[in-house]
C-alpha atoms as a PDB file:
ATOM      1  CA  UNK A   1       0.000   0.000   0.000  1.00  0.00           C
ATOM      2  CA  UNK A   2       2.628   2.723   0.885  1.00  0.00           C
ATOM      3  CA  UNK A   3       6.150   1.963   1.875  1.00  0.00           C
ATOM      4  CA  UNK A   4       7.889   3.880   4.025  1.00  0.00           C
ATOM      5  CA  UNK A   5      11.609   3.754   4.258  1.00  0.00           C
ATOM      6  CA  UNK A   6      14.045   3.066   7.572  1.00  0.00           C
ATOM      7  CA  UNK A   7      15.390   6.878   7.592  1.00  0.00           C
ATOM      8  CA  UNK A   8      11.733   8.649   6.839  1.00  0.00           C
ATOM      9  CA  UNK A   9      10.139   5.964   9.916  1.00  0.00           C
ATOM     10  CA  UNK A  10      13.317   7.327  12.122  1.00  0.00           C
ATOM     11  CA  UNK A  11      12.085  11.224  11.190  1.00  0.00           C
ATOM     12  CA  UNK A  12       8.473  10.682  11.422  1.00  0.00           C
ATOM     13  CA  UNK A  13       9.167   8.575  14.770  1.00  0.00           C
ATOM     14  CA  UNK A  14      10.893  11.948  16.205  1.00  0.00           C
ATOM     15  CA  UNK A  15       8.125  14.213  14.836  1.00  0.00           C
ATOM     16  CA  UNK A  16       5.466  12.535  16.299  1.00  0.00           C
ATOM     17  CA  UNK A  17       7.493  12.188  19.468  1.00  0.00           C
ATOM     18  CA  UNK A  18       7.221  15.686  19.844  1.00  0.00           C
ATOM     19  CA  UNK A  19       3.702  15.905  19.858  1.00  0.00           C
ATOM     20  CA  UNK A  20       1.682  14.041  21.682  1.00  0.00           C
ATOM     21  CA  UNK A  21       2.705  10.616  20.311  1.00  0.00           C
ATOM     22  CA  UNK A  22      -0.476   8.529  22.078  1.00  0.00           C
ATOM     23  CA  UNK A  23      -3.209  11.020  19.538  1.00  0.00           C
ATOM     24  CA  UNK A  24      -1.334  12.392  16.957  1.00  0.00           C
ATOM     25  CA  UNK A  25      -0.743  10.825  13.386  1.00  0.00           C
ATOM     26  CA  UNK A  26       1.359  11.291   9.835  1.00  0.00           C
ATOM     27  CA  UNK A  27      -1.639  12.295   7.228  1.00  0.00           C
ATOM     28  CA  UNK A  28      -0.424  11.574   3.948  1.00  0.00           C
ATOM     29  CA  UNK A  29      -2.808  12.833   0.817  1.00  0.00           C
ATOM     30  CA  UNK A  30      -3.387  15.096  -2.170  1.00  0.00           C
ATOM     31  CA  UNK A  31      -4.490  17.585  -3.350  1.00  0.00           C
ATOM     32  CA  UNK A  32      -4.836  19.851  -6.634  1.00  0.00           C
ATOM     33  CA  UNK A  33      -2.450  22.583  -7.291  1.00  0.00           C
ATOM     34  CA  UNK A  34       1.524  22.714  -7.778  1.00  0.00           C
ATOM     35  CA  UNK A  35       2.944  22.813 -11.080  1.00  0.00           C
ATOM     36  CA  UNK A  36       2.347  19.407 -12.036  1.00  0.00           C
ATOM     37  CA  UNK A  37      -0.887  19.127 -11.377  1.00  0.00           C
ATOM     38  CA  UNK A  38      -1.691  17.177  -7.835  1.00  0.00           C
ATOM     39  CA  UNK A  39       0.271  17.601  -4.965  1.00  0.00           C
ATOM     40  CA  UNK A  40       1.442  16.015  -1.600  1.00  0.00           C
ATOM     41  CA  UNK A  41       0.125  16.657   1.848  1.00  0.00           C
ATOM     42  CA  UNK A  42       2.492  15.417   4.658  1.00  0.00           C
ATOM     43  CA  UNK A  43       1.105  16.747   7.886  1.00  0.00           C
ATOM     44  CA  UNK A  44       0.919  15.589  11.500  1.00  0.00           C
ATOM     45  CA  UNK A  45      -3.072  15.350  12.823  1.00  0.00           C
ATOM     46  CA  UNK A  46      -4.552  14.390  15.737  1.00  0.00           C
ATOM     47  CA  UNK A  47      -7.979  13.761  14.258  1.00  0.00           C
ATOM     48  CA  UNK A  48      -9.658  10.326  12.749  1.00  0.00           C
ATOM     49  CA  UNK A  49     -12.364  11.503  10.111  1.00  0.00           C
ATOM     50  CA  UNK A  50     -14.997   9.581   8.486  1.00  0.00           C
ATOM     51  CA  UNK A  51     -13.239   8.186   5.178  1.00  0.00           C
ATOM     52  CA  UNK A  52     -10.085   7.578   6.715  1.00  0.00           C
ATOM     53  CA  UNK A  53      -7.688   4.210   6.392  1.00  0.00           C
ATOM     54  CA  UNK A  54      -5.432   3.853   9.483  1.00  0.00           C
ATOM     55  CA  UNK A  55      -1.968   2.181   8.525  1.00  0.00           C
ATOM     56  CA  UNK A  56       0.153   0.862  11.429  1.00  0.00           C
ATOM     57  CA  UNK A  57       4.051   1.627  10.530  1.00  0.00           C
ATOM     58  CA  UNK A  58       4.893  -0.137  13.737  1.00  0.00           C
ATOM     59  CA  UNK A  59       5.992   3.118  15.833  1.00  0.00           C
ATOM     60  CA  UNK A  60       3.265   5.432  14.118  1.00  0.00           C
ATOM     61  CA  UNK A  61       0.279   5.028  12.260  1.00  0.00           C
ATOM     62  CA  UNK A  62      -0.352   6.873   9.054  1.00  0.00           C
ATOM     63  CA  UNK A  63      -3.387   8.231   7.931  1.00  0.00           C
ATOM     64  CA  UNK A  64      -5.022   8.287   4.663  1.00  0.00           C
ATOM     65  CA  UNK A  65      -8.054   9.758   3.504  1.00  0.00           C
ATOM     66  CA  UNK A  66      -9.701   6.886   0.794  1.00  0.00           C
ATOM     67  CA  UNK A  67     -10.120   9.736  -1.870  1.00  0.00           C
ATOM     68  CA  UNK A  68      -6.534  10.070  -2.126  1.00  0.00           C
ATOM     69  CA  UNK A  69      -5.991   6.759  -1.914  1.00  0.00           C
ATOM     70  CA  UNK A  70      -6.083   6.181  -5.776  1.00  0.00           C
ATOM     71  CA  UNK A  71      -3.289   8.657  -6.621  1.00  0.00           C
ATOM     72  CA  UNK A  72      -0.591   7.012  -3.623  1.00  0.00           C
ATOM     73  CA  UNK A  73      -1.102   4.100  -3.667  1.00  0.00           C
ATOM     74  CA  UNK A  74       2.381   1.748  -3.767  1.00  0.00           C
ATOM     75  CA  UNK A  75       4.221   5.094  -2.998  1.00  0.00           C
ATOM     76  CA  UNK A  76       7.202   5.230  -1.325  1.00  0.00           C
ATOM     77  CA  UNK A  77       7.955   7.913   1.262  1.00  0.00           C
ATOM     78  CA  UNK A  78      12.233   8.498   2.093  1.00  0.00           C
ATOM     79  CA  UNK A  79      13.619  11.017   3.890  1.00  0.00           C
ATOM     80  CA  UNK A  80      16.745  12.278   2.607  1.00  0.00           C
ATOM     81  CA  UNK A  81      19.947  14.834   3.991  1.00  0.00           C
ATOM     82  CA  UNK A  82      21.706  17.048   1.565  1.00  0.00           C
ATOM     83  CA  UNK A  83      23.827  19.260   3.415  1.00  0.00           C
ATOM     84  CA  UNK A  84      21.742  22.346   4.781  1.00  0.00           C
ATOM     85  CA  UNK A  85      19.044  20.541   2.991  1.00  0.00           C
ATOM     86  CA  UNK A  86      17.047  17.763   3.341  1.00  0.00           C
ATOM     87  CA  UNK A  87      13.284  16.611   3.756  1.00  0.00           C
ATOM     88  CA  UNK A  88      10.720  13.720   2.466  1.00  0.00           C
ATOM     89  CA  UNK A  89      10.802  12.450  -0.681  1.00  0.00           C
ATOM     90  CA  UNK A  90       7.854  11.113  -2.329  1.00  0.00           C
ATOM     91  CA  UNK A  91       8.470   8.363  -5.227  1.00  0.00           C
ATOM     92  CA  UNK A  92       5.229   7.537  -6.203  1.00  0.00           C
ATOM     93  CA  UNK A  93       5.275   4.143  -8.991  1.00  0.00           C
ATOM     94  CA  UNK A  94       1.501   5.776 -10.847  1.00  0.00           C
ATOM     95  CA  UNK A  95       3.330   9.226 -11.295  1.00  0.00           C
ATOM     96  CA  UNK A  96       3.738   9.826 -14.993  1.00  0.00           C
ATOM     97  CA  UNK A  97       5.520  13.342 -14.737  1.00  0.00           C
ATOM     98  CA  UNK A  98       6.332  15.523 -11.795  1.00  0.00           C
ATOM     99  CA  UNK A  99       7.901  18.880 -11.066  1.00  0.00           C
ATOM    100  CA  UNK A 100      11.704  19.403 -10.701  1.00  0.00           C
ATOM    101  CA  UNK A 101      11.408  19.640  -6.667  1.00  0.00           C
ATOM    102  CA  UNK A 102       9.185  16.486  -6.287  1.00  0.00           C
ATOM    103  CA  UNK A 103       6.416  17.910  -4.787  1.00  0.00           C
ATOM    104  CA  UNK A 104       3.907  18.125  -7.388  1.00  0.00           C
ATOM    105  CA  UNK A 105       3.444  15.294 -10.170  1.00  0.00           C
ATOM    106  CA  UNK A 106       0.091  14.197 -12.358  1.00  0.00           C
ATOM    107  CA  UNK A 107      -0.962  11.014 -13.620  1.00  0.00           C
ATOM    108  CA  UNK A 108      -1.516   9.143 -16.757  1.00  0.00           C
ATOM    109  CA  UNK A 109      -5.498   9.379 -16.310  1.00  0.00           C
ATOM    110  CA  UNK A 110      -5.607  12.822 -14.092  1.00  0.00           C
ATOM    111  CA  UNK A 111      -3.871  15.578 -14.775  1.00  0.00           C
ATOM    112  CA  UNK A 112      -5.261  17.673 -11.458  1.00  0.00           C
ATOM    113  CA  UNK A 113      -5.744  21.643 -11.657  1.00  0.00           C
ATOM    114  CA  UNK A 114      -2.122  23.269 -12.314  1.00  0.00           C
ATOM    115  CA  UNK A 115      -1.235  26.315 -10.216  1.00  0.00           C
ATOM    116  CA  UNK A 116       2.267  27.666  -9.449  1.00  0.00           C
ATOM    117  CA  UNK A 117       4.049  26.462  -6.440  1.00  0.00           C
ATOM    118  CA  UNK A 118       4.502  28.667  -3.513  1.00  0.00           C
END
């Protein structure tokens, strides 16, 4: 379903740590805009909503709304270091074109509604 890797678990492990680890979950979804088309949401919630698969990473639980199930599923969430810079990385197998950060991308069937990244 979605794969997350041994150095993004570590991260999101340490985020959620910092909150308040017993209510608070990774949501993972999409949404329209970026350059591409769709983009990524990556956020830390505390709320269960109607709609909403529960996956158990083992130390955290990620949450994922079924709408935006379609357009993640299979993807694989890293977390990656470059010097000053650094941050999740999103390789996502349905993704048929993306934007030159990775945070936007559309798909063979959807395109999504364009708009220009922030």
């Amino acid at each position: 379903m979605i794969q997350v890797s041994e150095a993004a678990s570590e991260k999101i492990a340490g985020i959620l740590a910092s909150a308040d680890p017993r209510n608070s979950f990774i949501r993972i979804g999409v949404v329209e805009g970026g350059c591409s088309g769709l983009s990524y949401t990556l956020i830390v919630d505390e709320q269960v909503t109607e709609g909403d698969i529960l996956l158990n990473k083992g130390e955290f639980s990620i949450l994922v709304h079924a709408d935006s199930l379609p357009y993640i599923e299979g993807l694989l969430i890293d977390y990656e270091e470059r010097g000053m810079t650094g941050g999740f990385t999103m390789n996502n197998p349905k993704a048929r074109a993306s934007c030159g950060c990775g945070a936007s991308f559309r798909m063979e069937n959807y395109r999504g509604e364009a708009k220009k990244c922030d």
